[in-house]
PDB file of N, CA and C in Angstrom:
ATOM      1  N   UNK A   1     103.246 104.715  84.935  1.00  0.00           N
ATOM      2  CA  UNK A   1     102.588 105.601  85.868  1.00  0.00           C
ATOM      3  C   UNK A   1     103.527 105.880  87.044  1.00  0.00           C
ATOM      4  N   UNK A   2     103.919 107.082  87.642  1.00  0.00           N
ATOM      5  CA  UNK A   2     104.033 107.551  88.002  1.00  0.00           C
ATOM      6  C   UNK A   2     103.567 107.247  89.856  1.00  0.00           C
ATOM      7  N   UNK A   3     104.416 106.460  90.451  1.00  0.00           N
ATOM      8  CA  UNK A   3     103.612 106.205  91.966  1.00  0.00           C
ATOM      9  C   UNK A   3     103.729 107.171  93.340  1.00  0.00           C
ATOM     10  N   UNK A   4     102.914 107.583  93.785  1.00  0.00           N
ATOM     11  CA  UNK A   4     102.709 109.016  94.143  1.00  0.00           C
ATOM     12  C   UNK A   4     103.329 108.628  95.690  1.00  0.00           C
ATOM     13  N   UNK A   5     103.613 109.556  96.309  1.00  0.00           N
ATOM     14  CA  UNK A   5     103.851 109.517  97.700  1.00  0.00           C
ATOM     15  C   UNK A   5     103.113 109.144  98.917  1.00  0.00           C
ATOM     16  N   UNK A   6     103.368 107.802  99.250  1.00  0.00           N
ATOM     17  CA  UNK A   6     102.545 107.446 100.464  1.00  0.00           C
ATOM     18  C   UNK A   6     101.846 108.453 101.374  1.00  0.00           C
ATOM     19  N   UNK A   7     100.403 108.366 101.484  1.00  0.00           N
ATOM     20  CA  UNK A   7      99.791 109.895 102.240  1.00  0.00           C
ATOM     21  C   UNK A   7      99.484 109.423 103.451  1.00  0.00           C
ATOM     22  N   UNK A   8      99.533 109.141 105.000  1.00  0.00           N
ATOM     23  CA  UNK A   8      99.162 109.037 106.205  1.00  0.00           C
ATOM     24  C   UNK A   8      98.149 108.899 106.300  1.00  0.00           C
ATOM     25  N   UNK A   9      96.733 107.867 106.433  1.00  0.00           N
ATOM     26  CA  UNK A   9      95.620 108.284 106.939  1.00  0.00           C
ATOM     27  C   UNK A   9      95.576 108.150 108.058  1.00  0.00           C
ATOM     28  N   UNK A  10      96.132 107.504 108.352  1.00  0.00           N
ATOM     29  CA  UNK A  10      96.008 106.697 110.409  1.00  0.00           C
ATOM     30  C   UNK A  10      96.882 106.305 110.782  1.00  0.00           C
ATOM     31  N   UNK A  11      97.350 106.216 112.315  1.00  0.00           N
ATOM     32  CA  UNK A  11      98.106 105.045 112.974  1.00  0.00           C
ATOM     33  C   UNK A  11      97.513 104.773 114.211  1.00  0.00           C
ATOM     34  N   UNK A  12      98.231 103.587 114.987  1.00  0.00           N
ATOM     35  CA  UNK A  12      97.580 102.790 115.437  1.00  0.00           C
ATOM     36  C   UNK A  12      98.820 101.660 115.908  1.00  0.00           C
ATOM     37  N   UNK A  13      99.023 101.725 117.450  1.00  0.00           N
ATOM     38  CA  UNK A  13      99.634 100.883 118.333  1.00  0.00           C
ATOM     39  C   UNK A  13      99.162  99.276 117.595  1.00  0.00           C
ATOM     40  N   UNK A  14      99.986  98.445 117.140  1.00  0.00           N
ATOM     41  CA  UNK A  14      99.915  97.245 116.980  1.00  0.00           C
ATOM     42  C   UNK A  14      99.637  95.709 118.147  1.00  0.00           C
ATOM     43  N   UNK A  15      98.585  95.653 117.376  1.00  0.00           N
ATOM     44  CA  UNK A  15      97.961  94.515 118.761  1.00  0.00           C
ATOM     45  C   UNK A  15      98.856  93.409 118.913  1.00  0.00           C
ATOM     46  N   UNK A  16      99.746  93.086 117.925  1.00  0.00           N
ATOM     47  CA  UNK A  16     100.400  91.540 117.911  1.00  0.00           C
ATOM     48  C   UNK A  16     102.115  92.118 117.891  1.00  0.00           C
ATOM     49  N   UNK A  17     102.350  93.030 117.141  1.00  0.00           N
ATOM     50  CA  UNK A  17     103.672  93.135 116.995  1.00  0.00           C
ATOM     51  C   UNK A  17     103.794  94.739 118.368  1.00  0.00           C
ATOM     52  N   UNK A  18     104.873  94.161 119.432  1.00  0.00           N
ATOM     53  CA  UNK A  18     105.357  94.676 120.557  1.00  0.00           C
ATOM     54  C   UNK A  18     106.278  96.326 120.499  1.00  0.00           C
ATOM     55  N   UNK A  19     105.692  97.421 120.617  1.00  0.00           N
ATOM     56  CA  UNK A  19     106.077  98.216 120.223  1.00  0.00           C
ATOM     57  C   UNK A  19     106.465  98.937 119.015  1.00  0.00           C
ATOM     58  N   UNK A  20     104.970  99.019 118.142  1.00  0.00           N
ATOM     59  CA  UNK A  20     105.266  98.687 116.846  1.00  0.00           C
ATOM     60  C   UNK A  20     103.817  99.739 116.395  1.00  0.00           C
ATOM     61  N   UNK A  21     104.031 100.549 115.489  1.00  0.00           N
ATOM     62  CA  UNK A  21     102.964 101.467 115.143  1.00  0.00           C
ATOM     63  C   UNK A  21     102.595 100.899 113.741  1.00  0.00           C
ATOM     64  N   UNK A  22     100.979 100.560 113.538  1.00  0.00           N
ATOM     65  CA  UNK A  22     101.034 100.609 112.070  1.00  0.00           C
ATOM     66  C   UNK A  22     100.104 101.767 111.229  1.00  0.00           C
ATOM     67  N   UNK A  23     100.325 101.808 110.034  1.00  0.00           N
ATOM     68  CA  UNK A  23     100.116 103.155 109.452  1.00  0.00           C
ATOM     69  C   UNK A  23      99.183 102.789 108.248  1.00  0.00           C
ATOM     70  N   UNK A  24      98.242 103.278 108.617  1.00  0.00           N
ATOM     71  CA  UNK A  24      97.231 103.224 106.856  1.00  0.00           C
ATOM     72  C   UNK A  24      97.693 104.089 105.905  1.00  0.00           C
ATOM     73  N   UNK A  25      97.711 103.824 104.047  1.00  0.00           N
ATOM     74  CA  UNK A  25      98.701 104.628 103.570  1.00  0.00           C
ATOM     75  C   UNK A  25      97.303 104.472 102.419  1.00  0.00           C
ATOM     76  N   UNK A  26      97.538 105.146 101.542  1.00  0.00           N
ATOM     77  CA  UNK A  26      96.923 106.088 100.645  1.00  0.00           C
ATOM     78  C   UNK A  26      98.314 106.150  99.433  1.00  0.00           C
ATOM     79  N   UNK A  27      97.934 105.454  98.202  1.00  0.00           N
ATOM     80  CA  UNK A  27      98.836 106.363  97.102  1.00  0.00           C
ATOM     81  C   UNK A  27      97.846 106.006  95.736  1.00  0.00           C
ATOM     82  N   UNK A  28      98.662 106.455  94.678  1.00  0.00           N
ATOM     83  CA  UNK A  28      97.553 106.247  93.258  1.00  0.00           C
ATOM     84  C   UNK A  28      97.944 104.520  93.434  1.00  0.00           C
ATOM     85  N   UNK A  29      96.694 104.340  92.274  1.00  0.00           N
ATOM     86  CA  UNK A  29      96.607 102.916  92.266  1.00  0.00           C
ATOM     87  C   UNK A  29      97.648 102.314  90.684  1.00  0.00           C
ATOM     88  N   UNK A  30      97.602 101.125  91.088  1.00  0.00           N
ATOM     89  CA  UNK A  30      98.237 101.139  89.220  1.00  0.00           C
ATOM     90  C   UNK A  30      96.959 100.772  88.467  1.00  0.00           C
ATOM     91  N   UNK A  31      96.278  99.838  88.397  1.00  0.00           N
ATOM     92  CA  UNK A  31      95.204  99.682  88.059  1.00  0.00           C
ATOM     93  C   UNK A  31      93.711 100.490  87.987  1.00  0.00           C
ATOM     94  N   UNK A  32      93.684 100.904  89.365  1.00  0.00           N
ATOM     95  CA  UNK A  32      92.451 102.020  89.346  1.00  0.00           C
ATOM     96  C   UNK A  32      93.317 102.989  90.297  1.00  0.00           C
ATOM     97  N   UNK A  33      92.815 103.892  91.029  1.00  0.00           N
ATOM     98  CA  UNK A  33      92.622 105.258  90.603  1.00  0.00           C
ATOM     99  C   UNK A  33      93.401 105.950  92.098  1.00  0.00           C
ATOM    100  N   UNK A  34      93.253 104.712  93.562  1.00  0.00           N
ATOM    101  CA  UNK A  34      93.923 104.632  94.553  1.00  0.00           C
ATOM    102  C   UNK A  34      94.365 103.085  94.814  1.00  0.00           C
ATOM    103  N   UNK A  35      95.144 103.062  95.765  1.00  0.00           N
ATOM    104  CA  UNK A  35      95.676 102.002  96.677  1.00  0.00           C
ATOM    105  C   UNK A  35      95.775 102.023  97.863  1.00  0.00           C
ATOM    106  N   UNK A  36      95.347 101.145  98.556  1.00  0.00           N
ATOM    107  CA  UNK A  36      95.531 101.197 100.032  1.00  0.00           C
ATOM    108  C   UNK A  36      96.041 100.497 100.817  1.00  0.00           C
ATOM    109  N   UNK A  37      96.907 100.450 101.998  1.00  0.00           N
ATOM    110  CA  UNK A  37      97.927  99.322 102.756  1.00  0.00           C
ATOM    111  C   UNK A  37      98.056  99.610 103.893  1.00  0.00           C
ATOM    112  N   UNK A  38      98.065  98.824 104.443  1.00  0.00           N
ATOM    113  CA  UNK A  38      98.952  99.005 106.224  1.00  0.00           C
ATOM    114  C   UNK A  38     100.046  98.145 105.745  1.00  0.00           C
ATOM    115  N   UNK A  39     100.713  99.218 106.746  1.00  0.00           N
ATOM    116  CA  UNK A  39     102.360  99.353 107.314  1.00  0.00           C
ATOM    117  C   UNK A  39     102.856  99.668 108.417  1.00  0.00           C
ATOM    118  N   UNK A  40     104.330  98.685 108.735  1.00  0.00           N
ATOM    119  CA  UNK A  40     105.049  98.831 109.640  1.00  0.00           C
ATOM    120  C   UNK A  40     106.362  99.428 109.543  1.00  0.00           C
ATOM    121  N   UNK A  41     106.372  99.772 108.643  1.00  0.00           N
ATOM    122  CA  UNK A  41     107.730 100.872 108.325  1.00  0.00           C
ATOM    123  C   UNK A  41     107.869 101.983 108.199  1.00  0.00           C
ATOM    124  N   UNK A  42     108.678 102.505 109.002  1.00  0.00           N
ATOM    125  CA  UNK A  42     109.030 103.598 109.451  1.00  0.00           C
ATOM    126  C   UNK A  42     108.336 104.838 108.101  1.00  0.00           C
ATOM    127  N   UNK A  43     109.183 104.330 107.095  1.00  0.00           N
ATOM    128  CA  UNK A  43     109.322 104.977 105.517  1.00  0.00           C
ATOM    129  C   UNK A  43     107.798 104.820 105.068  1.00  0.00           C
ATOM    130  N   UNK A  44     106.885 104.254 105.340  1.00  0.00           N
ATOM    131  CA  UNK A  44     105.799 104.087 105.028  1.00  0.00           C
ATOM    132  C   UNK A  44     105.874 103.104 102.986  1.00  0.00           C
ATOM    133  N   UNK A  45     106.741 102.177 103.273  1.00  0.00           N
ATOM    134  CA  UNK A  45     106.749 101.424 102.489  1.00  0.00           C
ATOM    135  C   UNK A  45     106.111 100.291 102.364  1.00  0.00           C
ATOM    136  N   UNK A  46     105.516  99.994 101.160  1.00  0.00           N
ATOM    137  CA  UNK A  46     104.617  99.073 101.163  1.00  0.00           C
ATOM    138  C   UNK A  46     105.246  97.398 101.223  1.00  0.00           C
ATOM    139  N   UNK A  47     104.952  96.710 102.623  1.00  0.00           N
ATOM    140  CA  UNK A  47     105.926  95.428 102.769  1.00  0.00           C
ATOM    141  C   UNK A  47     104.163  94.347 102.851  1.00  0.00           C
ATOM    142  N   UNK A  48     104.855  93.710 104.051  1.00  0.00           N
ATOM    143  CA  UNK A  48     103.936  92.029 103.738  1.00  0.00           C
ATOM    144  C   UNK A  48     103.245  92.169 105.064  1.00  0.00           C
ATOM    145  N   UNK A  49     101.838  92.402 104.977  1.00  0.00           N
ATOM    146  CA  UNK A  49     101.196  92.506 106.479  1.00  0.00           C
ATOM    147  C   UNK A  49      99.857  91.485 106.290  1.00  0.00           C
ATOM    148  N   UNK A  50      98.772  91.845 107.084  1.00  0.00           N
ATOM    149  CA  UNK A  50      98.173  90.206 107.485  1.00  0.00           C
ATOM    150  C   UNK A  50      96.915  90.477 106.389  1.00  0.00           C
ATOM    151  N   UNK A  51      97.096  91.542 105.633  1.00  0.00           N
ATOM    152  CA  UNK A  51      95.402  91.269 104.298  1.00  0.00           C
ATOM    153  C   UNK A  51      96.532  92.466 103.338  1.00  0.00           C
ATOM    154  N   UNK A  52      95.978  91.856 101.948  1.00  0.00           N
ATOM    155  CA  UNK A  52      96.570  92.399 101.016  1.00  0.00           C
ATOM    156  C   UNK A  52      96.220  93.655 100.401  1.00  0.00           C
ATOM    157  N   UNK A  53      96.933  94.590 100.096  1.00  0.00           N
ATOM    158  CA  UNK A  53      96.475  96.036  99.662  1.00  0.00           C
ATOM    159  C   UNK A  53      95.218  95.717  98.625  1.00  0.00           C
ATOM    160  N   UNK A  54      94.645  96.942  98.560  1.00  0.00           N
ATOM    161  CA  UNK A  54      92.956  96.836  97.802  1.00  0.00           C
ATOM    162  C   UNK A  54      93.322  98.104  96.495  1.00  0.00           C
ATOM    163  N   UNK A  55      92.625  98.009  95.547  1.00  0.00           N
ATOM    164  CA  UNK A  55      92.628  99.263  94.664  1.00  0.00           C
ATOM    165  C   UNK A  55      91.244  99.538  94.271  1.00  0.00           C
ATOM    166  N   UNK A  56      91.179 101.032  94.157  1.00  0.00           N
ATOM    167  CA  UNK A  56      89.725 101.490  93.972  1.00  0.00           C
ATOM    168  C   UNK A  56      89.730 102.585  93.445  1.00  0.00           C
ATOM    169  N   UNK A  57      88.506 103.047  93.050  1.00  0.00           N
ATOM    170  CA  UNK A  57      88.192 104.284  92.245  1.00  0.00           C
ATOM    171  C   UNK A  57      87.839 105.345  93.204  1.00  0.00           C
ATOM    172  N   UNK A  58      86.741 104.407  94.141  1.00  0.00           N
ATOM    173  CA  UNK A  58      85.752 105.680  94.937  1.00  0.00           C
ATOM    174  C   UNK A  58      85.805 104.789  96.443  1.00  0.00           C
ATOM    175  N   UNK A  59      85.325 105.680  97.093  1.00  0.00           N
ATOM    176  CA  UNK A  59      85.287 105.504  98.415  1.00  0.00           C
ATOM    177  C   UNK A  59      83.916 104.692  99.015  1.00  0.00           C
ATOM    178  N   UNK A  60      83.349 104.491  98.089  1.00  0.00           N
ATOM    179  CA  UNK A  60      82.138 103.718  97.921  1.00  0.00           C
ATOM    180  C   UNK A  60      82.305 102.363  97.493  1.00  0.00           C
ATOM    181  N   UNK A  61      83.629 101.581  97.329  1.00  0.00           N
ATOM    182  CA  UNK A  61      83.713 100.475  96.713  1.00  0.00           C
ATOM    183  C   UNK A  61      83.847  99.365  97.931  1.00  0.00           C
ATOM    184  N   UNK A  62      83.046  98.251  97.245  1.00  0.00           N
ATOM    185  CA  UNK A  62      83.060  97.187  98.673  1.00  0.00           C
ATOM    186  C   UNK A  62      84.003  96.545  98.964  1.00  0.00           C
ATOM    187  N   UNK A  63      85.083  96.543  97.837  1.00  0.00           N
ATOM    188  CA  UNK A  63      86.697  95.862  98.218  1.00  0.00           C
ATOM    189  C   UNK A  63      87.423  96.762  99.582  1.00  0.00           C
ATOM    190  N   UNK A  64      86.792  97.796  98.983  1.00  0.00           N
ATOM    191  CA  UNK A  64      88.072  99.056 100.592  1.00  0.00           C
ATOM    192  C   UNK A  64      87.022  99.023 101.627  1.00  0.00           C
ATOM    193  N   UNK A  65      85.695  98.463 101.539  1.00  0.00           N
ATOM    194  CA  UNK A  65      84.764  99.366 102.435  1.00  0.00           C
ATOM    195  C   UNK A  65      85.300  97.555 103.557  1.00  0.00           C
ATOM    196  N   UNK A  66      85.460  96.504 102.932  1.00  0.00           N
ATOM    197  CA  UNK A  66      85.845  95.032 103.448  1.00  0.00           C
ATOM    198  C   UNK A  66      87.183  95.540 104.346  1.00  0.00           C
ATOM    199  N   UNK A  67      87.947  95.928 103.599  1.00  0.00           N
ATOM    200  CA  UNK A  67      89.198  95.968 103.773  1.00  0.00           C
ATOM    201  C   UNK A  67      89.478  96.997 105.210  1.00  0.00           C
ATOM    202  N   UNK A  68      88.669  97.878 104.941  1.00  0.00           N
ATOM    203  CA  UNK A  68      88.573  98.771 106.588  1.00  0.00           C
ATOM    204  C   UNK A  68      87.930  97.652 107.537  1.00  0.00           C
ATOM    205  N   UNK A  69      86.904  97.542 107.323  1.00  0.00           N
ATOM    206  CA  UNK A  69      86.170  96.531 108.729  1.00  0.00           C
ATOM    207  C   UNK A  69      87.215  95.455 108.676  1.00  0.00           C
ATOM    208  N   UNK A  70      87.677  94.326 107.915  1.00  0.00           N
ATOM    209  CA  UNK A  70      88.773  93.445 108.212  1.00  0.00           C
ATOM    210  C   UNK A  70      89.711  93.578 109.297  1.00  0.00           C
ATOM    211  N   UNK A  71      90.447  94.890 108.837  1.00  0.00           N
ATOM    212  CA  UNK A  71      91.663  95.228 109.257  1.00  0.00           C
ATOM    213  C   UNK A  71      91.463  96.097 110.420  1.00  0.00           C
ATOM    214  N   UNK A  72      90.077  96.937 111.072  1.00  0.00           N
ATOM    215  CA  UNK A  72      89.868  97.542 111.994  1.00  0.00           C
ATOM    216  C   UNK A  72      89.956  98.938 111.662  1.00  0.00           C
ATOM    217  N   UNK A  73      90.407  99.261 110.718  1.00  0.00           N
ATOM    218  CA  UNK A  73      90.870 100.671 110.535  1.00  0.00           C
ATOM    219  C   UNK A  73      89.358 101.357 110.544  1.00  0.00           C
ATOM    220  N   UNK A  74      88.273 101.374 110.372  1.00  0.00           N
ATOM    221  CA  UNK A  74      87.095 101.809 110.261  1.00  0.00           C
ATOM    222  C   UNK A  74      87.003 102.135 111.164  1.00  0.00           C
ATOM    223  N   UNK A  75      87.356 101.847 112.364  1.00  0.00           N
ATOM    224  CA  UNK A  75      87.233 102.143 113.997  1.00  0.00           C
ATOM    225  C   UNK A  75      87.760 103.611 114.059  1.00  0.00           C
ATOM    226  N   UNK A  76      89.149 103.668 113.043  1.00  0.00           N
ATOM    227  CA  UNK A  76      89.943 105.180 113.371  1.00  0.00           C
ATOM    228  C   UNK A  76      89.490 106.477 112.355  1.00  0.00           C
ATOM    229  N   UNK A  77      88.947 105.585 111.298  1.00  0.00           N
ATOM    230  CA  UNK A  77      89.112 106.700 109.877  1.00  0.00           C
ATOM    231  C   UNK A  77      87.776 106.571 109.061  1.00  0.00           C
ATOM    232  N   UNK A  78      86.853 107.689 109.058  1.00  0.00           N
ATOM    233  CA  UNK A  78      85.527 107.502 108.520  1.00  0.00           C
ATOM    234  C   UNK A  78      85.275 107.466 106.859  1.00  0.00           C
ATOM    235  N   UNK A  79      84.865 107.370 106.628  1.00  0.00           N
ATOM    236  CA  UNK A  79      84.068 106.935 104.798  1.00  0.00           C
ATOM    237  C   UNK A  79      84.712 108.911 104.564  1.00  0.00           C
ATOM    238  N   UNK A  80      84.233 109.681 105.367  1.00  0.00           N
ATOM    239  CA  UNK A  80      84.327 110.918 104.924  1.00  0.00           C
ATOM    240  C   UNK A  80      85.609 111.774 104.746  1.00  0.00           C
ATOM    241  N   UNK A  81      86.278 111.455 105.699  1.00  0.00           N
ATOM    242  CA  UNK A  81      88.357 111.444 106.149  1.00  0.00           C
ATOM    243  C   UNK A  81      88.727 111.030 104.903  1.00  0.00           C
ATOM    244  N   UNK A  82      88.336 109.510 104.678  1.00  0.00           N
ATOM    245  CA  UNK A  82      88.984 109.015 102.984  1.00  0.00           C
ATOM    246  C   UNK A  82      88.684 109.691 102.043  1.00  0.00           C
ATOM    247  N   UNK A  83      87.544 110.184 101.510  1.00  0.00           N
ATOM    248  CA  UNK A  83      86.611 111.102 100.672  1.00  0.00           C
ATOM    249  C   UNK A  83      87.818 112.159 100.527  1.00  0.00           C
ATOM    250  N   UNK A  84      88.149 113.048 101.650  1.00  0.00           N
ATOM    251  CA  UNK A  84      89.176 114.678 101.739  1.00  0.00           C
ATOM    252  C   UNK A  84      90.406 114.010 101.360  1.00  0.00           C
ATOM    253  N   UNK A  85      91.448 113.088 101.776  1.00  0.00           N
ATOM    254  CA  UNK A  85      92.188 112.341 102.048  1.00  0.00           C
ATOM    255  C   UNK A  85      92.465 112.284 100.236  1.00  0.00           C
ATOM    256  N   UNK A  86      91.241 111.623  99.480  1.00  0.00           N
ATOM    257  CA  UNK A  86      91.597 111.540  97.768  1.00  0.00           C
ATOM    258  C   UNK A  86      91.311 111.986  97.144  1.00  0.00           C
ATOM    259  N   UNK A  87      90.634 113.469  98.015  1.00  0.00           N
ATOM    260  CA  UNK A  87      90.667 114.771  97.256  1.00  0.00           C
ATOM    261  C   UNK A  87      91.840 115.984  96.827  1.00  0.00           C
ATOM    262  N   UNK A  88      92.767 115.810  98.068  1.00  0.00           N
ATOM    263  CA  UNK A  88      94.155 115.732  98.018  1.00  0.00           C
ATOM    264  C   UNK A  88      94.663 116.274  96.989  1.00  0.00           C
ATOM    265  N   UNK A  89      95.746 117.213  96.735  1.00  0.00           N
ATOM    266  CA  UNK A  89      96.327 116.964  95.647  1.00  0.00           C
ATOM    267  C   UNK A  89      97.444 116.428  95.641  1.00  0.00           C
ATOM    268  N   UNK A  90      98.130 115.346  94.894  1.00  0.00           N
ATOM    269  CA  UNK A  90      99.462 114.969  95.227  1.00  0.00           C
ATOM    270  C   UNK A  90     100.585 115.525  94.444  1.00  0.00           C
ATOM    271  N   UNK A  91     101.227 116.037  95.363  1.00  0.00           N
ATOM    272  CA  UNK A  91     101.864 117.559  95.423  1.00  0.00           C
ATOM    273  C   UNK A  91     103.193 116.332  94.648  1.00  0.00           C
ATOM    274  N   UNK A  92     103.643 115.324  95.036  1.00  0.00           N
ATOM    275  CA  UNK A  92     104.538 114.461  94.001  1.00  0.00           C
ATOM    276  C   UNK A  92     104.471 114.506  92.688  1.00  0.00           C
ATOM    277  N   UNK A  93     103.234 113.768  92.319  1.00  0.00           N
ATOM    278  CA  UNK A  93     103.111 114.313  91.145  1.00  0.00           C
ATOM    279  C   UNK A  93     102.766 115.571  90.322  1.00  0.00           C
ATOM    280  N   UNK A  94     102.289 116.522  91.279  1.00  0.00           N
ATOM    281  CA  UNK A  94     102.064 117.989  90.954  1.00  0.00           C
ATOM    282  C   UNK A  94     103.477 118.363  89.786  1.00  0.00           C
ATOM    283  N   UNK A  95     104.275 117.863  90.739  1.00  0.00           N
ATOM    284  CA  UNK A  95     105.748 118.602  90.353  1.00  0.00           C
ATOM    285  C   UNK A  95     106.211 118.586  89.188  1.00  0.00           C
ATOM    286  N   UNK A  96     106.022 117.229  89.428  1.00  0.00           N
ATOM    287  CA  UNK A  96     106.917 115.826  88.142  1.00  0.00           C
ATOM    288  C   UNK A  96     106.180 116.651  86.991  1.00  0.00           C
ATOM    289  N   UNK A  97     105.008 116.444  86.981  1.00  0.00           N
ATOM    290  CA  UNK A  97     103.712 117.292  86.391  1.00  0.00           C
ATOM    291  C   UNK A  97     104.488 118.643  85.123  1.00  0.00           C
ATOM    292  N   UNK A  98     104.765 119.638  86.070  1.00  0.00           N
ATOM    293  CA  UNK A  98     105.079 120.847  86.347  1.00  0.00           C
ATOM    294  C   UNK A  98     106.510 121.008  85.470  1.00  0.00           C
ATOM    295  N   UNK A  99     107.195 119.918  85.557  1.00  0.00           N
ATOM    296  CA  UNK A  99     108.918 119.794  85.005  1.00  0.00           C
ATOM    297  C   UNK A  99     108.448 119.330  83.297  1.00  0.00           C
ATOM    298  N   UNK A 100     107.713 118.875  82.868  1.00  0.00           N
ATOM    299  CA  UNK A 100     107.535 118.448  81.439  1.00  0.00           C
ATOM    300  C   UNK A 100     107.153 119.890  80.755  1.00  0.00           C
TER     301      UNK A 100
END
């Protein structure tokens, strides 16, 4: 499979690390259908932060719905933002798509 281009949902001044933005990211999942992570890299690469990425189908699942309240991100980005967000088309794989 084919791993799609990290999509931006949020950022967010870091409470512990000193001048430091972190970024909620959005790509396909390998297992189900999305993936989700915070990050501190620039590149929006997926590294080692304080709760482990989640995978899901729908925006209704209680692993991501945990994983927002955990991590705070629920504060910035609503059930409905995510909904448009993986409605998306990912124009990465559009392409790749497009070349076969």
């Amino acid at each position: 499979m084919i791993r799609s281009t990290p999509r931006l949902l949020a950022t967010r001044s870091s409470k512990s690390l000193i001048d430091t933005l972190e970024t909620l990211c959005l790509v396909t999942g390998t297992n189900k259908r999305y993936r989700i992570y915070t990050t501190t890299d620039e590149s929006l690469i997926e590294g080692h932060w304080d709760l482990d990425p989640i995978e899901f189908d729908t925006v209704d699942d209680e692993q991501l719905k945990t994983y927002l309240i955990e991590s705070f991100w629920l504060l910035q980005i609503s059930q409905h933002e995510l909904q448009k967000a993986c409605e998306l088309p990912d124009t990465h794989t559009q392409s790749s798509n497009s070349l076969r």
